[in-house]
Protein backbone atom coordinates (compact mmCIF):
# COMPACT_ATOMS: atom_id res chain seq x y z
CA UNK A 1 -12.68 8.04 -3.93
CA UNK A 2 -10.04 5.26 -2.95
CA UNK A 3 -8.21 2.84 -5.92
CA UNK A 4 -11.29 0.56 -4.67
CA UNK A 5 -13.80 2.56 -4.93
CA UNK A 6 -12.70 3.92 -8.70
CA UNK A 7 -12.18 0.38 -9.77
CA UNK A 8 -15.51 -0.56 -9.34
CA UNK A 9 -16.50 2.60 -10.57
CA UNK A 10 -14.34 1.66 -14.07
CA UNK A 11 -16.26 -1.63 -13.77
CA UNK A 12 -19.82 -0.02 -13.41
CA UNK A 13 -18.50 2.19 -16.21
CA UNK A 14 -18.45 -0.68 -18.52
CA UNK A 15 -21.13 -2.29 -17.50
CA UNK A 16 -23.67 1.11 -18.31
CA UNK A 17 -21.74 1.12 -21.95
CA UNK A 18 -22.70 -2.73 -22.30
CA UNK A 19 -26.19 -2.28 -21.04
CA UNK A 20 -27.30 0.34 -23.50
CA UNK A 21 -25.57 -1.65 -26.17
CA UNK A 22 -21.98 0.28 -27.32
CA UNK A 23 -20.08 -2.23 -25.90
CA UNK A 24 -20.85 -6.04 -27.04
CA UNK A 25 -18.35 -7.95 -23.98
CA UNK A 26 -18.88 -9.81 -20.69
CA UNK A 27 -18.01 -7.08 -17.95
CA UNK A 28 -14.65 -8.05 -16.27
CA UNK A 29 -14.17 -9.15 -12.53
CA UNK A 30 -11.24 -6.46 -11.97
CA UNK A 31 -9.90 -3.05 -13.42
CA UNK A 32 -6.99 -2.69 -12.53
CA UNK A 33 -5.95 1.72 -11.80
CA UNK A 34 -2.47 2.63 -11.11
CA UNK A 35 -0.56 6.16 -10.90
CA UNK A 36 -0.15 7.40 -14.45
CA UNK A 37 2.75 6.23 -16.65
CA UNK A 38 5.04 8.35 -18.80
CA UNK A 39 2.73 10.19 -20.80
CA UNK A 40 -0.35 9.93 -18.75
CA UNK A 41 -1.92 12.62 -16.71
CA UNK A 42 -4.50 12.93 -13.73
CA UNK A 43 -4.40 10.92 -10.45
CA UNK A 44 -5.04 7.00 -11.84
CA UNK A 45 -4.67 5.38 -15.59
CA UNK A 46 -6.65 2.12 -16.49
CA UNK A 47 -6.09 0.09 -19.67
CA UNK A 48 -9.52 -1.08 -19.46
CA UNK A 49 -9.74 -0.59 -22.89
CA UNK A 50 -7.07 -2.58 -23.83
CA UNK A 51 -7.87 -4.91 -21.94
CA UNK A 52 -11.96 -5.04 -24.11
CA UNK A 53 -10.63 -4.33 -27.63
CA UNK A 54 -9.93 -7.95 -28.43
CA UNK A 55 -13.26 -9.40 -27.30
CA UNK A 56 -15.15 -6.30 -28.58
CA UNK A 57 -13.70 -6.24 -31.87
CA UNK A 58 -13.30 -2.95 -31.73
CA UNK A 59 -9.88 -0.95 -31.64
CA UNK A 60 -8.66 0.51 -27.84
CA UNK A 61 -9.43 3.85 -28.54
CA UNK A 62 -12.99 3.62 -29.47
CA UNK A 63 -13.09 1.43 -26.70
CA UNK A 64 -11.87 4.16 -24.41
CA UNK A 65 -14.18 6.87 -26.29
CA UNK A 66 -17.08 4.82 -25.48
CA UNK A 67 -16.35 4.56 -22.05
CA UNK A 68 -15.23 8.33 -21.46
CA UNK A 69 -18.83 9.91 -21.03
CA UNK A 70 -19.78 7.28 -18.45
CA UNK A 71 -16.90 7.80 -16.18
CA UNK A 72 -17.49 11.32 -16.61
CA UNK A 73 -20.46 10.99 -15.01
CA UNK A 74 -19.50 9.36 -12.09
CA UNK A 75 -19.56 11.12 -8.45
CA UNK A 76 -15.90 12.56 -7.35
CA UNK A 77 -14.38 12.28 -11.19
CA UNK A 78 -13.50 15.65 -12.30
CA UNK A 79 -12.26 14.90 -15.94
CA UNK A 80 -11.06 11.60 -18.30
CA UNK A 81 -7.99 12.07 -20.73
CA UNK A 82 -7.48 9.80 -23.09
CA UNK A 83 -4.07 8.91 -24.15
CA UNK A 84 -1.43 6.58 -26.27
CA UNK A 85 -3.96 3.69 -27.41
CA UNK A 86 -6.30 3.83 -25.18
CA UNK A 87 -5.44 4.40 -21.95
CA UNK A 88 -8.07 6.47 -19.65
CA UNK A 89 -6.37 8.77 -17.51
CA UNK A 90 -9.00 10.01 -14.61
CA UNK A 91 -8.32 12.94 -12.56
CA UNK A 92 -10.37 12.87 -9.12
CA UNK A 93 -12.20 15.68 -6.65
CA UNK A 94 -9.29 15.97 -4.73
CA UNK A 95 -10.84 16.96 -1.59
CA UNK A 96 -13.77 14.16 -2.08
CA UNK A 97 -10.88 11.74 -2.98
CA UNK A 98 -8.83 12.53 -0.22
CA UNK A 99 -11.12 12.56 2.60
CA UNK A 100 -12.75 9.21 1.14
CA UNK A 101 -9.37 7.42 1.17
CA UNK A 102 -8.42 8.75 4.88
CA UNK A 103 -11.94 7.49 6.12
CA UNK A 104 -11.61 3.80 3.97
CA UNK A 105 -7.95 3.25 5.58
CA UNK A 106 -9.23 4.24 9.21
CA UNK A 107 -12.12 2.30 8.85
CA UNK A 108 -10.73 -1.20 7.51
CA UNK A 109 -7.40 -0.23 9.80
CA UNK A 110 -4.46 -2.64 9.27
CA UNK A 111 -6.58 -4.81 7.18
CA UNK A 112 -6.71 -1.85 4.55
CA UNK A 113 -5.86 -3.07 0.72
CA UNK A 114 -6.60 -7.23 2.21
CA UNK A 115 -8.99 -9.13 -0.32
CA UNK A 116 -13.06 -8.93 1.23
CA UNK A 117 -13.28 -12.60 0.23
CA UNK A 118 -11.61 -15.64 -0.79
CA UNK A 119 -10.97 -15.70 -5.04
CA UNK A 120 -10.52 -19.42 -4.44
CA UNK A 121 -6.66 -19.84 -5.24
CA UNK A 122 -4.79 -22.16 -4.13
CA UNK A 123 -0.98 -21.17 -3.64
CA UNK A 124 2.41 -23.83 -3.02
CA UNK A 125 5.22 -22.29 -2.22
CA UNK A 126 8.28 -24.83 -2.05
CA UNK A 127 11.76 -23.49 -0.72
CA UNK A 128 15.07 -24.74 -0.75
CA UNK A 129 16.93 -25.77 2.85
CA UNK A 130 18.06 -22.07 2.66
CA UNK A 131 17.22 -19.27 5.80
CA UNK A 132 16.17 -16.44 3.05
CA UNK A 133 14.16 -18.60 1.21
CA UNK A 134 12.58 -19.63 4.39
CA UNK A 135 11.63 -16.66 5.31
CA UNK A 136 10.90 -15.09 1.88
CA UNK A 137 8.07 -17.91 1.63
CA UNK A 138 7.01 -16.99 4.81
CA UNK A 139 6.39 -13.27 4.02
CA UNK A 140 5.11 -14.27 0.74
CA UNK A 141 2.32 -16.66 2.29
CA UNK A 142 1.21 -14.15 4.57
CA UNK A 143 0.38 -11.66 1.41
CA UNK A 144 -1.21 -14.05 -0.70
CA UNK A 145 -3.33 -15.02 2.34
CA UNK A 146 -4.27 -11.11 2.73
CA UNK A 147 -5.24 -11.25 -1.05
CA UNK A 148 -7.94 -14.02 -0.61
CA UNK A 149 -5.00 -16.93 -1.43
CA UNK A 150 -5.31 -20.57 0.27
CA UNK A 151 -1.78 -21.08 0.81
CA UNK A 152 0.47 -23.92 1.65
CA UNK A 153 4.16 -23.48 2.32
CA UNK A 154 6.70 -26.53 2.36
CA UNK A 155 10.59 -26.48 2.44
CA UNK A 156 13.62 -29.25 2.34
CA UNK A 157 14.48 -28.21 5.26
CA UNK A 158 14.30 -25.95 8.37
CA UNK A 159 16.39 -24.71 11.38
CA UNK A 160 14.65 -25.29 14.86
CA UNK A 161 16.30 -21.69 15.21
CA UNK A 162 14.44 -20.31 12.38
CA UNK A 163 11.59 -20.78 13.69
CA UNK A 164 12.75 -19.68 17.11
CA UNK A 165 14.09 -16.49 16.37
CA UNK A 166 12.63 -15.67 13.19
CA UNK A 167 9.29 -16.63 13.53
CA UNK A 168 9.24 -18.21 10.34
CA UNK A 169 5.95 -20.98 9.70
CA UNK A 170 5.88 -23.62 7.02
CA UNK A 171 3.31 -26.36 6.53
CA UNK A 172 5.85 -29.66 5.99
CA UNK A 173 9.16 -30.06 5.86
CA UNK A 174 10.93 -32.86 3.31
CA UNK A 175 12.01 -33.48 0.02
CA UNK A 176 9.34 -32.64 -2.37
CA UNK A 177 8.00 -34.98 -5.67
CA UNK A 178 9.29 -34.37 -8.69
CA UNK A 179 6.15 -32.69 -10.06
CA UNK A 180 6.46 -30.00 -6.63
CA UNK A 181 9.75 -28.04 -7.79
CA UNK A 182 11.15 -25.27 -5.96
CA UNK A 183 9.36 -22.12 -6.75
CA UNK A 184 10.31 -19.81 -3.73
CA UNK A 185 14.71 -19.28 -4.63
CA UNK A 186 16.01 -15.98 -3.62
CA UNK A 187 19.80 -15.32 -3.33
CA UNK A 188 20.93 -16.52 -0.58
CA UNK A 189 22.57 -14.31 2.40
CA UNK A 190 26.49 -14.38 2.58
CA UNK A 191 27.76 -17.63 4.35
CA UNK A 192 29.43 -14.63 6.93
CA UNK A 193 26.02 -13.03 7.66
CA UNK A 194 24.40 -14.11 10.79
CA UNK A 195 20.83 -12.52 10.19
CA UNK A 196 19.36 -14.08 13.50
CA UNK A 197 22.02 -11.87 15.33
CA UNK A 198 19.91 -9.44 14.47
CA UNK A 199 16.72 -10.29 16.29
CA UNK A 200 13.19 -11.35 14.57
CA UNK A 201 12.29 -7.63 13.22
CA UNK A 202 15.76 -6.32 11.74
CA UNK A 203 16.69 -9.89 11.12
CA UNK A 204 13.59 -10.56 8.84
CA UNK A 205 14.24 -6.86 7.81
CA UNK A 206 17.53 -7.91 6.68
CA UNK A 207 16.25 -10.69 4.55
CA UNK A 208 12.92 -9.32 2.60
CA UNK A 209 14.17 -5.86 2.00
CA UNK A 210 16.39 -6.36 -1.04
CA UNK A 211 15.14 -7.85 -4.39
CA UNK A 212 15.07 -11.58 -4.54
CA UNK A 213 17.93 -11.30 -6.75
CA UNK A 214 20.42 -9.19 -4.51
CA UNK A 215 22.57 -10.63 -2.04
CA UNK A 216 20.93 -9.58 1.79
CA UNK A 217 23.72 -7.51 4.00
CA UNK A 218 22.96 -8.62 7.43
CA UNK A 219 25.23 -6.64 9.36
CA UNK A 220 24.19 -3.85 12.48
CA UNK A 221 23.23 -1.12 10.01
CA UNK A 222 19.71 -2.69 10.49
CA UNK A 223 19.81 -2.15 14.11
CA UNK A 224 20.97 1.66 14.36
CA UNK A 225 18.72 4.12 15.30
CA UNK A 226 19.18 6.68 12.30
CA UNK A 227 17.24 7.88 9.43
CA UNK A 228 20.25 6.15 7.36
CA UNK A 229 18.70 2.50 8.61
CA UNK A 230 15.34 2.56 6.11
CA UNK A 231 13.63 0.16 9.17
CA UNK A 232 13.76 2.57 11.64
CA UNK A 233 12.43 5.15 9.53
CA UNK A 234 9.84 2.88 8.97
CA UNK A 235 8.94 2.23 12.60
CA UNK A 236 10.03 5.64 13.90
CA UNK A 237 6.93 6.93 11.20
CA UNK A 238 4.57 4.84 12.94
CA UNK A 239 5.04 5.57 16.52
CA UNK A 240 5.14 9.14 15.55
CA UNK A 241 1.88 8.76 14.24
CA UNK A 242 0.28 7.05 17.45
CA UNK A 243 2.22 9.40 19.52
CA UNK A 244 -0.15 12.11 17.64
CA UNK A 245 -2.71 9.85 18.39
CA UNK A 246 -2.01 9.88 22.60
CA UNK A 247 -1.07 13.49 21.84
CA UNK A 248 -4.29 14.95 20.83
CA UNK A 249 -6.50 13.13 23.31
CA UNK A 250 -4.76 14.57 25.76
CA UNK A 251 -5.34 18.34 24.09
CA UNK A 252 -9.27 16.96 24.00
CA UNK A 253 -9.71 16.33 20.13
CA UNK A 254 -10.18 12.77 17.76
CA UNK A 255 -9.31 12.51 14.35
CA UNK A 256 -11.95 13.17 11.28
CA UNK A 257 -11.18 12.70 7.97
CA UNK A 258 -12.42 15.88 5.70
CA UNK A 259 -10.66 19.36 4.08
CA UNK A 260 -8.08 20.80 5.34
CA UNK A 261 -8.74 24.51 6.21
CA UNK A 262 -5.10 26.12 6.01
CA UNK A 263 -4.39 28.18 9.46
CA UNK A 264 -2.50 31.50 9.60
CA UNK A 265 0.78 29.27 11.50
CA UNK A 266 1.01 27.23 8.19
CA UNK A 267 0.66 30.52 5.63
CA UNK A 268 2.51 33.06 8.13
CA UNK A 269 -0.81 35.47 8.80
CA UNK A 270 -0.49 36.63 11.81
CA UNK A 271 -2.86 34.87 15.01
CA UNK A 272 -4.02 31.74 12.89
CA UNK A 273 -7.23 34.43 11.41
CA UNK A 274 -6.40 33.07 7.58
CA UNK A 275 -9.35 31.90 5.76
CA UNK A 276 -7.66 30.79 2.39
CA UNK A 277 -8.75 27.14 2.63
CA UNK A 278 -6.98 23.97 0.37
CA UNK A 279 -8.19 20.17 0.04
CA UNK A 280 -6.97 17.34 2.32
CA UNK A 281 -5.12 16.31 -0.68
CA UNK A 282 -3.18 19.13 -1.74
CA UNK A 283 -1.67 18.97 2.21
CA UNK A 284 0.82 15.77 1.33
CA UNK A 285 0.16 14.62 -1.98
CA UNK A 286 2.84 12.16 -2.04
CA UNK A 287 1.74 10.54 1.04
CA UNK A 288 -2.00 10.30 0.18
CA UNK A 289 -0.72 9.22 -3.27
CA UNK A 290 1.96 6.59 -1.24
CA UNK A 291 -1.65 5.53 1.31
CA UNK A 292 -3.89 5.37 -2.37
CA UNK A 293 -1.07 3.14 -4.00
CA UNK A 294 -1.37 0.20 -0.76
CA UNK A 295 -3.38 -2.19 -2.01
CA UNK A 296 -1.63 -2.22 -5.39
CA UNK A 297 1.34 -2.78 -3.92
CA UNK A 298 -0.27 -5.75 -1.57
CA UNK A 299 -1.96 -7.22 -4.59
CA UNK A 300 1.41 -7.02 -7.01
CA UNK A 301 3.75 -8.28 -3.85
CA UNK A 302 1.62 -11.55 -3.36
CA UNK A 303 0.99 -12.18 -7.31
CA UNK A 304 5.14 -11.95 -7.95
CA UNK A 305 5.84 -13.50 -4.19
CA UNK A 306 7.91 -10.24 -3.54
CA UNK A 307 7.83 -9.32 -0.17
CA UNK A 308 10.32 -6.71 -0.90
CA UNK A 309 8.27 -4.59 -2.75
CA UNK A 310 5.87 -4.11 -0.02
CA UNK A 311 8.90 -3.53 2.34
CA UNK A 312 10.47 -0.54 -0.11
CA UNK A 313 6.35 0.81 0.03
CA UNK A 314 6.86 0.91 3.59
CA UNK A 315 9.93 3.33 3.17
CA UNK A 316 7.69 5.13 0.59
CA UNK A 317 4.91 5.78 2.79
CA UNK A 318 7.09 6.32 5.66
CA UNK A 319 9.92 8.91 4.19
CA UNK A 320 6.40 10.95 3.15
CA UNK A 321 5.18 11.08 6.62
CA UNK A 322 7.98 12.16 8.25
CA UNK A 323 7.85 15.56 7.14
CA UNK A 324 3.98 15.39 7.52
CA UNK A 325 4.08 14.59 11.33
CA UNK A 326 5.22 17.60 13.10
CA UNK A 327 2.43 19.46 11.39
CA UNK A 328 -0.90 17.72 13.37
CA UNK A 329 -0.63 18.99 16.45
CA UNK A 330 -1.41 22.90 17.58
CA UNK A 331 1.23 24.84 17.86
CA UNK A 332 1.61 27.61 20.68
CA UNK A 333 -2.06 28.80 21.42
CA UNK A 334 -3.69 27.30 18.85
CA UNK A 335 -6.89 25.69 19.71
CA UNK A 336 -7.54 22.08 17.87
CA UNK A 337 -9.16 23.00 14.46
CA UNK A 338 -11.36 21.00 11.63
CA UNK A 339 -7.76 20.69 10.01
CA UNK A 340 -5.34 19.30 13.18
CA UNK A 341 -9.00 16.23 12.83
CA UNK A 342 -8.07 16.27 9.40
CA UNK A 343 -4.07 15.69 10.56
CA UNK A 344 -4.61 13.76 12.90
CA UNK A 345 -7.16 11.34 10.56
CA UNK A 346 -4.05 11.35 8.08
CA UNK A 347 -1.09 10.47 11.07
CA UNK A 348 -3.74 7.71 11.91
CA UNK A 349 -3.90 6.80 8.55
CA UNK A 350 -0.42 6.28 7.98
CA UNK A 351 -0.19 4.29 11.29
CA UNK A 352 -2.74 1.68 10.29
CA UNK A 353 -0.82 1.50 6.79
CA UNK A 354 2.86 0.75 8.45
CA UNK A 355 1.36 -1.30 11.28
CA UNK A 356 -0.45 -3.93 9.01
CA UNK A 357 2.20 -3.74 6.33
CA UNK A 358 5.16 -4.36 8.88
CA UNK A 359 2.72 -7.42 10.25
CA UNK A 360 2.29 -9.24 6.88
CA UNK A 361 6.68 -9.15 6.35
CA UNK A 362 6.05 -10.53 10.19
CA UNK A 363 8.20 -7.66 11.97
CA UNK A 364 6.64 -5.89 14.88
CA UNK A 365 5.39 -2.10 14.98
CA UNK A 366 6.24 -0.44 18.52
CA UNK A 367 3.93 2.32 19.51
CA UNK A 368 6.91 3.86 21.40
CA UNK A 369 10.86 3.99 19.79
């Protein structure tokens, strides 16, 4: 079950409890799940509850109590906790959950975690005559457009180079009216930094990484090819996942998304004859956890115009892989197995993830490095 997929199930959840009458409250639009806080358990937390209480009239934790027993009895949840005031921790079939979330990612591709429709908002962003901010409203139009936004960028002013070497877009360029202030106002880079020195990818790199309230170092760190540079990392993850990709089609064998049976090379019995088998998920639980968290990330990076946190996410997802990688091909005379398709299904996975978040901060993702 992918974040999607549960949050509609959290949705249906309330809607059974209003339907046979426990719950007196017009059924939301969105629950929002997320990892569990301090003090949570399972795989996702939703304040659901909280969220009901007021128009219910009823406390948060009856609210949760009454929803409990129909989440329970949803396909691919294994067991609700209920904790603090009302908070509905939900742990998931791991294998179900794992599988599902590899398939939804390679089946939406780089458009995994983008909105399925419009939800008719309508977004100005207005930047100063400043390269950063430029380019931050850039970024930050792209993601609210991937979240169903209609958006409209303007600035005071903006470089022929910008656009040039950057790549950056805006709708109209001018002074705005009084009643259009300047909503898009990161720190600006150091008056010594030359980000366009850099190129479009580490230059824009350079710019969206840090918070909108650090100053940007655009310097050559951004350009050297070591796991100290976090963009390389980045783009070295995903052409080590399409290189597994080109790999394993010439060894004759496609990804498919499903458990993992664990081999004698990965549990050191001898001539691969292990039968001890383990979910997808318990393979690289931070990464699937780092893939599951993607459209959260997209969502809360266009809502707070902060590109940045989808660029650290990139890191995240990427600094998980890395150890992942080497492990989805055969090794020696192995022959492919049902778990190098389930490797491969997860490399593939993490590909589509970095390519289409690396497109929406507007930086290219190179099959080959």
């Amino acid at each position: 079950m992918t974040p999607v997929e549960l949050s509609r199930t959290v949705l249906h959840a309330v809607r059974r409890a209003v339907d046979a009458g426990e719950l007196s409250v017009a059924v939301p639009t969105r629950a929002v799940v997320a990892p569990p806080g301090p003090g949570g358990c399972g795989d996702y937390a939703t304040s659901i509850a909280l969220q009901l209480a007021r128009p219910a009239g009823q406390p948060p934790l009856k609210v949760a109590e009454v929803l409990r027993p129909h989440l329970l009895g949803a396909d691919g949840i294994t067991d609700v906790v209920l904790t603090g005031p009302g908070f509905l921790n939900i742990s998931l079939d791991r294998a179900a959950s794992g599988a599902g979330l590899v398939g939804e990612i390679l089946r939406r591709g780089e458009r995994y975690g983008y909105a399925d429709v419009p939800d008719g908002r309508v977004v100005q962003l207005h930047c100063p005559h400043d390269l950063r901010a430029v380019v931050v409203a850039d970024a930050a139009a792209r993601l609210l457009r991937s979240q169903g936004a209609l958006v409209r960028v303007t600035a005071e002013g903006v470089e022929p180079a910008w656009t040039s070497v950057l790549g950056v877009a805006v709708d109209a360029v001018g002074r705005a009216p009084a009643e259009l202030p300047v909503n898009v106002r990161p720190v600006p880079a150091p008056e010594s930094a030359d980000p366009m020195s850099l190129g479009r990818d580490a230059g824009r790199w350079a710019l969206l990484h840090p918070a909108p309230h650090d100053r940007p170092r655009a310097d050559d760190q951004h350009l050297v090819q070591r796991e100290s540079n976090p963009l390389f990392r980045v783009r070295y993850a995903h052409a080590r996942a399409r290189a597994a990709t080109r790999n394993a089609a010439d060894l004759g064998f496609t990804a498919d998304p499903g458990p993992l049976p664990v081999t004698g090379s990965d549990t050191g019995t001898p001539n691969g004859t292990a039968t001890v088998t383990a979910p997808l998920a318990d393979a690289a639980p931070q990464l699937l956890a780092a893939l599951a968290d993607h459209p959260r990330v997209l969502a809360a990076a266009a809502d707070h115009r902060a590109p940045d946190r989808l660029a650290r996410h990139l890191v995240t997802v990427a600094d998980a892989a890395l150890p992942f990688l080497p492990t989805v091909l055969p090794r020696g005379g192995e022959k492919p197995s049902a778990a190098h398709r389930a490797r491969l299904a997860l490399a593939e996975a993490v590909g589509a993830v970095l390519a289409g978040g690396l497109d929406l901060l507007g930086i290219d993702a190179p099959d080959h490095l």
